[in-house]
N, C-alpha and C. Protein backbone atom coordinates (compact mmCIF):
# COMPACT_ATOMS: atom_id res chain seq x y z
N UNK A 1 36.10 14.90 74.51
CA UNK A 1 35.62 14.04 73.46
C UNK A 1 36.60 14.12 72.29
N UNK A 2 36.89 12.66 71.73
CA UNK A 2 38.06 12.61 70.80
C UNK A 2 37.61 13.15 69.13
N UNK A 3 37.94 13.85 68.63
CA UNK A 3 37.50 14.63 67.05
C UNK A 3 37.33 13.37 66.45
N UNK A 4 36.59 12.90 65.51
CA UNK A 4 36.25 12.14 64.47
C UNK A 4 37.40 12.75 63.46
N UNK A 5 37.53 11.57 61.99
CA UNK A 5 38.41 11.75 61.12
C UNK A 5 37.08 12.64 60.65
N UNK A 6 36.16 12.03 60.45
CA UNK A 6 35.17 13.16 59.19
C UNK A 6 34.96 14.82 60.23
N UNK A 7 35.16 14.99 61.61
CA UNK A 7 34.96 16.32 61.45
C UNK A 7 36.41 17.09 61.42
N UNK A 8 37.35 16.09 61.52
CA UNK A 8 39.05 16.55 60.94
C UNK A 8 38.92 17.10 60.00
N UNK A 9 38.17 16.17 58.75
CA UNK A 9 38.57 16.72 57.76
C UNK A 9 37.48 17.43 56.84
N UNK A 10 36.88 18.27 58.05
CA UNK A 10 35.63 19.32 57.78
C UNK A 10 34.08 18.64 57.26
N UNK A 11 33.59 17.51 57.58
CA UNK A 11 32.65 16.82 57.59
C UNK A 11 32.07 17.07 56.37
N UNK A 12 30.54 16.97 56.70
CA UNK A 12 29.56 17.06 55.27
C UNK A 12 30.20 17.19 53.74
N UNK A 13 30.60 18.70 54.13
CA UNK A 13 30.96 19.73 53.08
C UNK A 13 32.23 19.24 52.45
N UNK A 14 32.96 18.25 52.65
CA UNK A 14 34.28 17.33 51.95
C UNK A 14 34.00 16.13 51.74
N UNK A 15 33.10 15.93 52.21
CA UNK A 15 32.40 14.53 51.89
C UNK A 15 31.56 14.38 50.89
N UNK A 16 30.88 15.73 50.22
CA UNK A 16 30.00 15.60 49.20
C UNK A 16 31.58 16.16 48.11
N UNK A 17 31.94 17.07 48.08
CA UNK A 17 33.25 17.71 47.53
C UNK A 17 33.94 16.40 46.92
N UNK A 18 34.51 15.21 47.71
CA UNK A 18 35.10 14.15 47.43
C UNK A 18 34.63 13.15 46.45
N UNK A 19 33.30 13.06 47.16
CA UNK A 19 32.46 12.50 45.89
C UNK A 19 31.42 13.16 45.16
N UNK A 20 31.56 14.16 44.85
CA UNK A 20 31.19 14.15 43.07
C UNK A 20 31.92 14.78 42.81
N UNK A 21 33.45 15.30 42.93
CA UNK A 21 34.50 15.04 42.12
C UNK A 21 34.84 13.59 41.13
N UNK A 22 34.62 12.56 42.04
CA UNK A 22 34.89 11.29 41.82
C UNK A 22 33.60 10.82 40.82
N UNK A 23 32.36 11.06 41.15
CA UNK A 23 31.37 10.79 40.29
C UNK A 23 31.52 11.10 39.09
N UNK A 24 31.95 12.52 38.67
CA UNK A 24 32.42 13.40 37.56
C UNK A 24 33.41 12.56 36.78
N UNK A 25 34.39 11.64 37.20
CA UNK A 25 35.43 11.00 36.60
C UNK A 25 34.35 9.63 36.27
N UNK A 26 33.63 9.47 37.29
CA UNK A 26 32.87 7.66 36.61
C UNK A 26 32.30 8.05 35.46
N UNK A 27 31.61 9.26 35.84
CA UNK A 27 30.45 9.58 33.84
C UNK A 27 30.94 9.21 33.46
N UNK A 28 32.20 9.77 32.96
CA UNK A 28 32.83 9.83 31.96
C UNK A 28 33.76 8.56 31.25
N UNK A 29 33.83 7.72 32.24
CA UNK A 29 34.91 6.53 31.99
C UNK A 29 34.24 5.59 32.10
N UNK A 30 34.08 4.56 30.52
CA UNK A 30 33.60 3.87 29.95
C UNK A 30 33.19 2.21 30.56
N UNK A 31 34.78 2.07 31.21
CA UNK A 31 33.95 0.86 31.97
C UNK A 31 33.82 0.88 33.16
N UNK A 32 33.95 1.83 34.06
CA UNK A 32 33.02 2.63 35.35
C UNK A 32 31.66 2.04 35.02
N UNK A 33 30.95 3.29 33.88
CA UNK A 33 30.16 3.67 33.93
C UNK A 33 29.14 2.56 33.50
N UNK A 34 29.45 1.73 32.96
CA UNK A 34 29.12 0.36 32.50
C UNK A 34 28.28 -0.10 34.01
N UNK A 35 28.99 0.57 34.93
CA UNK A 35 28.29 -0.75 36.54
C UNK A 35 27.12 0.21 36.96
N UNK A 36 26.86 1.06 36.52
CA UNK A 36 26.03 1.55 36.97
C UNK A 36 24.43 1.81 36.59
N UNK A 37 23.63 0.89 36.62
CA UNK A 37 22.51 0.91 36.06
C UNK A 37 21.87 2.30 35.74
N UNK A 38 21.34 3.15 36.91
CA UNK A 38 20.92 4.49 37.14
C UNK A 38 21.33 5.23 35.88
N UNK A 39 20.31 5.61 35.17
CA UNK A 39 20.68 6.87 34.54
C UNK A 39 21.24 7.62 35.01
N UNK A 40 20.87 8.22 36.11
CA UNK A 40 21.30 9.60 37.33
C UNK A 40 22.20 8.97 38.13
N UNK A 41 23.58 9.08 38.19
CA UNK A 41 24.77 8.74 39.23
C UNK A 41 24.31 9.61 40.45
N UNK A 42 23.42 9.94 40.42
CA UNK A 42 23.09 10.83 41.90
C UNK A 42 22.64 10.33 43.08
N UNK A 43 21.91 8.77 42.91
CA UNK A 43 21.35 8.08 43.83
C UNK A 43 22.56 7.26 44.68
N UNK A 44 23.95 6.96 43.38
CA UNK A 44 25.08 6.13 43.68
C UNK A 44 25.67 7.33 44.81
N UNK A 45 25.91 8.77 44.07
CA UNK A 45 26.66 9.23 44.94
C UNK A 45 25.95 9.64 46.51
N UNK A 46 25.14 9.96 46.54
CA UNK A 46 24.64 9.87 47.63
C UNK A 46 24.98 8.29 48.94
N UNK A 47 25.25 7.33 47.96
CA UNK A 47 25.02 6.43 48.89
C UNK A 47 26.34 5.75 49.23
N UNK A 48 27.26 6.30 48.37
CA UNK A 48 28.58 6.57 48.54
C UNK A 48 28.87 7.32 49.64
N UNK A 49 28.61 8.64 49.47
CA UNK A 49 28.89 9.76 50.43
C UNK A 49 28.23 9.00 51.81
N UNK A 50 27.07 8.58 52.26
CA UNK A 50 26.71 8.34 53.42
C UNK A 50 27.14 7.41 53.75
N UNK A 51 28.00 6.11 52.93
CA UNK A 51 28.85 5.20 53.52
C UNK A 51 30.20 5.63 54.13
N UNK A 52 30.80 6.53 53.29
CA UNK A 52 31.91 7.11 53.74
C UNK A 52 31.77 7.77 54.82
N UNK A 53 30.79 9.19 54.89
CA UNK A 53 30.55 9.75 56.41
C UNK A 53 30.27 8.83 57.62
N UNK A 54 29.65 7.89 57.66
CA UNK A 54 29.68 6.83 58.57
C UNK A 54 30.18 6.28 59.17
N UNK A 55 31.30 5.60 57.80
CA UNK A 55 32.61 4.46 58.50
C UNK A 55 32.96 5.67 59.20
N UNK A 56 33.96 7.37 58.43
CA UNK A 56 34.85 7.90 59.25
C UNK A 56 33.68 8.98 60.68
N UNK A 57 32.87 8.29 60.92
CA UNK A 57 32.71 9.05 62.40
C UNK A 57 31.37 9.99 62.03
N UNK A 58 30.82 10.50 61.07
CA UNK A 58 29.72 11.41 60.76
C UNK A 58 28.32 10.22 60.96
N UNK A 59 27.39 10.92 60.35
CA UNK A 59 25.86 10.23 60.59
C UNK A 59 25.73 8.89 60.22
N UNK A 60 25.00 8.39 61.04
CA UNK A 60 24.72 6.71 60.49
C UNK A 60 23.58 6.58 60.05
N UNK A 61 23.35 7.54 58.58
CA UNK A 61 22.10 7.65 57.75
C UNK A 61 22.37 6.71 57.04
N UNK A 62 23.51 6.19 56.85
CA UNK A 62 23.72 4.96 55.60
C UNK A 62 22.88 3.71 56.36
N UNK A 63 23.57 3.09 57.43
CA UNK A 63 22.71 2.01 58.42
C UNK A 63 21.30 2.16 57.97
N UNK A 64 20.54 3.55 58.88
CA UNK A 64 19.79 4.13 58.90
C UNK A 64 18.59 3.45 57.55
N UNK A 65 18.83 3.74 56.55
CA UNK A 65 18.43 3.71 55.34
C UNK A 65 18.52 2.12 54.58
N UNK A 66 19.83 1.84 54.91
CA UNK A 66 20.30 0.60 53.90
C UNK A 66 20.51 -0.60 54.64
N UNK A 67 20.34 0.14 56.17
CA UNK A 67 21.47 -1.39 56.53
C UNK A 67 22.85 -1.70 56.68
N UNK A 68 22.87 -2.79 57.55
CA UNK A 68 24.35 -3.19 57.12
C UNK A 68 25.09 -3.00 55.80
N UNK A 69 26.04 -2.17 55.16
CA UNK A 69 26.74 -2.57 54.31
C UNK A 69 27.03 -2.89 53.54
N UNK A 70 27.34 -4.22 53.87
CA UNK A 70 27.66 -5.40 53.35
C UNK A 70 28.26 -5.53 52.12
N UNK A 71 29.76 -4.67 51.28
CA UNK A 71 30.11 -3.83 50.48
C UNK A 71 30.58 -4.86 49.51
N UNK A 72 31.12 -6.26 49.52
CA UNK A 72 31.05 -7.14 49.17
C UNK A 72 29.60 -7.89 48.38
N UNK A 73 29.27 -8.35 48.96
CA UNK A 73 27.56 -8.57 48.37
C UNK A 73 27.13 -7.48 47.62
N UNK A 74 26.94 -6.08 48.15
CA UNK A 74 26.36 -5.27 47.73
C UNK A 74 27.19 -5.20 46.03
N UNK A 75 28.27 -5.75 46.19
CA UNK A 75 28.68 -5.15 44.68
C UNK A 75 29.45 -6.86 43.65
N UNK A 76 28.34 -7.81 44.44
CA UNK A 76 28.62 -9.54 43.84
C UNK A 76 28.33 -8.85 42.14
N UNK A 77 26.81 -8.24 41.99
CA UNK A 77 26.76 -8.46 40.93
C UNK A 77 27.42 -8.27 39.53
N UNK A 78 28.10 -6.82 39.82
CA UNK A 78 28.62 -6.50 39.06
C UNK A 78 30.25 -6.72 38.70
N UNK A 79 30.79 -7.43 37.86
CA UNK A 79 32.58 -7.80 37.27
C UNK A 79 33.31 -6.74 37.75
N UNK A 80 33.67 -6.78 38.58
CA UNK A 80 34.68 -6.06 39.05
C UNK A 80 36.10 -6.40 38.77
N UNK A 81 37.21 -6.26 38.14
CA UNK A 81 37.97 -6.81 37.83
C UNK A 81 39.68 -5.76 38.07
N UNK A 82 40.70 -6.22 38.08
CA UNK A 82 41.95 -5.01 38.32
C UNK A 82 41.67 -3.81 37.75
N UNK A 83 41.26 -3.91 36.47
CA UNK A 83 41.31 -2.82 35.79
C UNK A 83 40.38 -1.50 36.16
N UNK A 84 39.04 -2.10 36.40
CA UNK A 84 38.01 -1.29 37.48
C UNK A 84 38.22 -1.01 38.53
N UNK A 85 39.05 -1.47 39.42
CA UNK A 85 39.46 -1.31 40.04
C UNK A 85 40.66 -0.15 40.43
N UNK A 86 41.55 -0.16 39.28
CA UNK A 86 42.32 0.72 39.16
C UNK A 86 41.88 2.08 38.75
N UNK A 87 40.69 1.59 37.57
CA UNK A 87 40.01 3.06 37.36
C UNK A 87 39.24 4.00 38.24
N UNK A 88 38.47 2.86 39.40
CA UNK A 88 37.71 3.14 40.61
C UNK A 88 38.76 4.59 41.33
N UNK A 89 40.46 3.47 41.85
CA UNK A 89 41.45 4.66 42.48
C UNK A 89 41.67 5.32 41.91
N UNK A 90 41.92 5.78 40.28
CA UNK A 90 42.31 6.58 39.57
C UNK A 90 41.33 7.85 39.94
N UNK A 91 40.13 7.80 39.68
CA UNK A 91 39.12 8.65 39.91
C UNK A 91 39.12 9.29 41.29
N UNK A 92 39.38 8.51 42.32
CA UNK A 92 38.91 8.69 43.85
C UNK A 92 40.45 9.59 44.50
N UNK A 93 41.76 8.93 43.44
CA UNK A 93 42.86 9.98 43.87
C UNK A 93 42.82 10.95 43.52
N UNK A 94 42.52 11.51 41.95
CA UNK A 94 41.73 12.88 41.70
C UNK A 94 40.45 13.54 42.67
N UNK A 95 40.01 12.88 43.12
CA UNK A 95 39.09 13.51 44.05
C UNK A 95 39.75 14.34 45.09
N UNK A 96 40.62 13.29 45.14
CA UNK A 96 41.60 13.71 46.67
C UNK A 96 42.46 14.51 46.20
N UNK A 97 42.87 14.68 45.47
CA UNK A 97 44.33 15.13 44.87
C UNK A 97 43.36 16.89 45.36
N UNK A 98 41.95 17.21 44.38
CA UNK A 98 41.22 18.05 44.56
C UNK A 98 41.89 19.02 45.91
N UNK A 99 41.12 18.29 46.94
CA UNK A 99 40.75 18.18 48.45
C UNK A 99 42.07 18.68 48.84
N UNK A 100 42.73 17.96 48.51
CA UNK A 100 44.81 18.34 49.06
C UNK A 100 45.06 19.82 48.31
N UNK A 101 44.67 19.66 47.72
CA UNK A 101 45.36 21.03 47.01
C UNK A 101 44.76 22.41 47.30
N UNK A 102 43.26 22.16 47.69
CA UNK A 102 43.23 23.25 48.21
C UNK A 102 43.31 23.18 50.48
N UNK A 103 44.25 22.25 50.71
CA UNK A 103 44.48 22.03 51.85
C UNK A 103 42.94 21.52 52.78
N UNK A 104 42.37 21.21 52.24
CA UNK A 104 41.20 20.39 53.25
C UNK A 104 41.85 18.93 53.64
N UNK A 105 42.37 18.29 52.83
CA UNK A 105 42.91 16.84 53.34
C UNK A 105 44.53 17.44 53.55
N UNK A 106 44.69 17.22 55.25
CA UNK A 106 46.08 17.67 55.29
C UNK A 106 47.05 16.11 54.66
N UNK A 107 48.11 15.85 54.30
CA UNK A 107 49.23 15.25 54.43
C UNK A 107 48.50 14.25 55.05
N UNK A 108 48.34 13.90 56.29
CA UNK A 108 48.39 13.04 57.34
C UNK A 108 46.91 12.26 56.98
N UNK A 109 45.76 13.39 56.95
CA UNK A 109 44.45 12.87 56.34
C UNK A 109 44.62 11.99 55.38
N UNK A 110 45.12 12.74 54.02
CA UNK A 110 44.74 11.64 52.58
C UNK A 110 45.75 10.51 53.00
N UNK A 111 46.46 10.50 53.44
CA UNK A 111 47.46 9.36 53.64
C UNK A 111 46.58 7.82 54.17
N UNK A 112 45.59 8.22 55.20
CA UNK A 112 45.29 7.78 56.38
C UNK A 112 43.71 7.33 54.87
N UNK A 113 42.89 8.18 54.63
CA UNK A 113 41.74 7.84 53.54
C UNK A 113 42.35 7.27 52.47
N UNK A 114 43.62 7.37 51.78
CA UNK A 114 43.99 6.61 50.90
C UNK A 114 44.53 5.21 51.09
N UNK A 115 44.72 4.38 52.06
CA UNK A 115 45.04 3.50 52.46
C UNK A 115 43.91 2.95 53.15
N UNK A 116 42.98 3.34 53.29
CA UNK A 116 41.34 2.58 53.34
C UNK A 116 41.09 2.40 51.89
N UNK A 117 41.20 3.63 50.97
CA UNK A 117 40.08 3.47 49.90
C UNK A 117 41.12 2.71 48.76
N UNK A 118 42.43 2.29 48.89
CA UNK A 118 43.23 1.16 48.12
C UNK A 118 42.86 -0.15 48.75
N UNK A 119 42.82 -0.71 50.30
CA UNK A 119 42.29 -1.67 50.64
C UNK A 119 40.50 -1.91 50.13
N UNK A 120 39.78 -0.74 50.54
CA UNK A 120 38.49 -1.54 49.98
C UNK A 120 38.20 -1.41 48.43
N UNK A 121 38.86 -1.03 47.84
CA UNK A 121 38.95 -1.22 46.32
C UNK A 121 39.35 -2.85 45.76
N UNK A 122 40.60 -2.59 46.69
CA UNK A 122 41.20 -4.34 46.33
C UNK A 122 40.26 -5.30 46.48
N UNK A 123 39.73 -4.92 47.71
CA UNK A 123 38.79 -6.29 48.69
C UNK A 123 37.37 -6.35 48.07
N UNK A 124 36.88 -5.44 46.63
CA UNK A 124 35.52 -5.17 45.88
C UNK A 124 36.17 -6.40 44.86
N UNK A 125 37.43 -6.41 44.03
CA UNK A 125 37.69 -6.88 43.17
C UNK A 125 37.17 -8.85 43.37
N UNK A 126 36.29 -8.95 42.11
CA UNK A 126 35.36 -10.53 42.44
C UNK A 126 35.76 -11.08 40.66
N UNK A 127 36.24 -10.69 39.90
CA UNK A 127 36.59 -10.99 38.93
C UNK A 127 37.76 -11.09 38.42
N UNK A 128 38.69 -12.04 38.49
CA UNK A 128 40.45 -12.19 37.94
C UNK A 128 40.43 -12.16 36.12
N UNK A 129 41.63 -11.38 35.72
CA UNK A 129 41.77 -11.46 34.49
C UNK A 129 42.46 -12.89 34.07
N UNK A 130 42.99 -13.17 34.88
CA UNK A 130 43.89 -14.41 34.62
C UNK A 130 44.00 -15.55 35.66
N UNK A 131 44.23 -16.80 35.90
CA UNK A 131 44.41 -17.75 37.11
C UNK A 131 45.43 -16.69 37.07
N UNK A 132 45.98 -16.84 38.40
CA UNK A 132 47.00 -16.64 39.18
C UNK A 132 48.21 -17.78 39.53
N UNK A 133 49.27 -17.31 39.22
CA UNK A 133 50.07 -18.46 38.74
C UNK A 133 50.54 -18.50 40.16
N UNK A 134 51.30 -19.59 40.72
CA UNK A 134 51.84 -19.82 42.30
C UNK A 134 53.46 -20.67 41.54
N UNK A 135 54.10 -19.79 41.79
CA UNK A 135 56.07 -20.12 41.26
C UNK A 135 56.38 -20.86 42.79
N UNK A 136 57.12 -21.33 42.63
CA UNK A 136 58.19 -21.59 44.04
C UNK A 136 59.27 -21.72 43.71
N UNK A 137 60.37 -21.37 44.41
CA UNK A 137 61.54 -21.20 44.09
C UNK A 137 61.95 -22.62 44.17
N UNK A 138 63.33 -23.01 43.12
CA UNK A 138 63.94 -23.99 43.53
C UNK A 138 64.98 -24.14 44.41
């Protein structure tokens, strides 16, 4: 039987580690924290953490509980825009940065989770700061 990425990279116990490192950075940052209705970021991180254990190979308590997904919709309501976006990775590479340093995410791991969690960051963004200009060369 082929190892899952989440029990690669020590399951549960890096999966809660990852995120509320990352939660710890939303408190605190102003227009994060803005999207989050909940007084208690504890209900978010939880439902964070069980999306993540899921996609990479751990329990399908997220399904289980919520359902499809649907990570798009699930986050229409709130302006998501570059800048949140950037603050979103800013936070989530400190998480990781964490994780690497004390060798739980080898090299090969964060490489492999950071290039998911830059694509679905991008693919959340529903709000442009600006049209987008289209040049063509002459």
């Amino acid at each position: 039987m082929e190892q899952t990425f989440y029990d690669a990279v020590g399951g549960h116990e890096t999966f809660v580690r990852l995120v509320d490192t990352f939660y710890a950075g939303v408190a605190a940052d102003p227009v994060l924290r803005r999207m989050y209705p909940e007084q208690d970021l504890g209900p978010a991180a939880d439902r964070l953490r069980m999306f993540l254990e899921q996609y990479w190979g751990g329990p399908t308590t997220y399904s289980q509980l919520r359902g499809h997904p649907r990570l798009r919709q699930r986050h229409a309501p709130f302006p998501v825009d570059h800048d949140a976006r950037t603050r979103w990775l800013t936070h989530m590479r400190a998480s990781m940065d964490e994780l690497a340093a004390d060798g739980t995410l080898s090299p090969e791991a964060d490489a492999v989770l950071w290039d998911y969690l830059q694509r679905a960051a991008l693919s959340m963004v529903n709000t442009w700061d600006s049209p987008v200009e289209m040049r063509t060369s002459s």
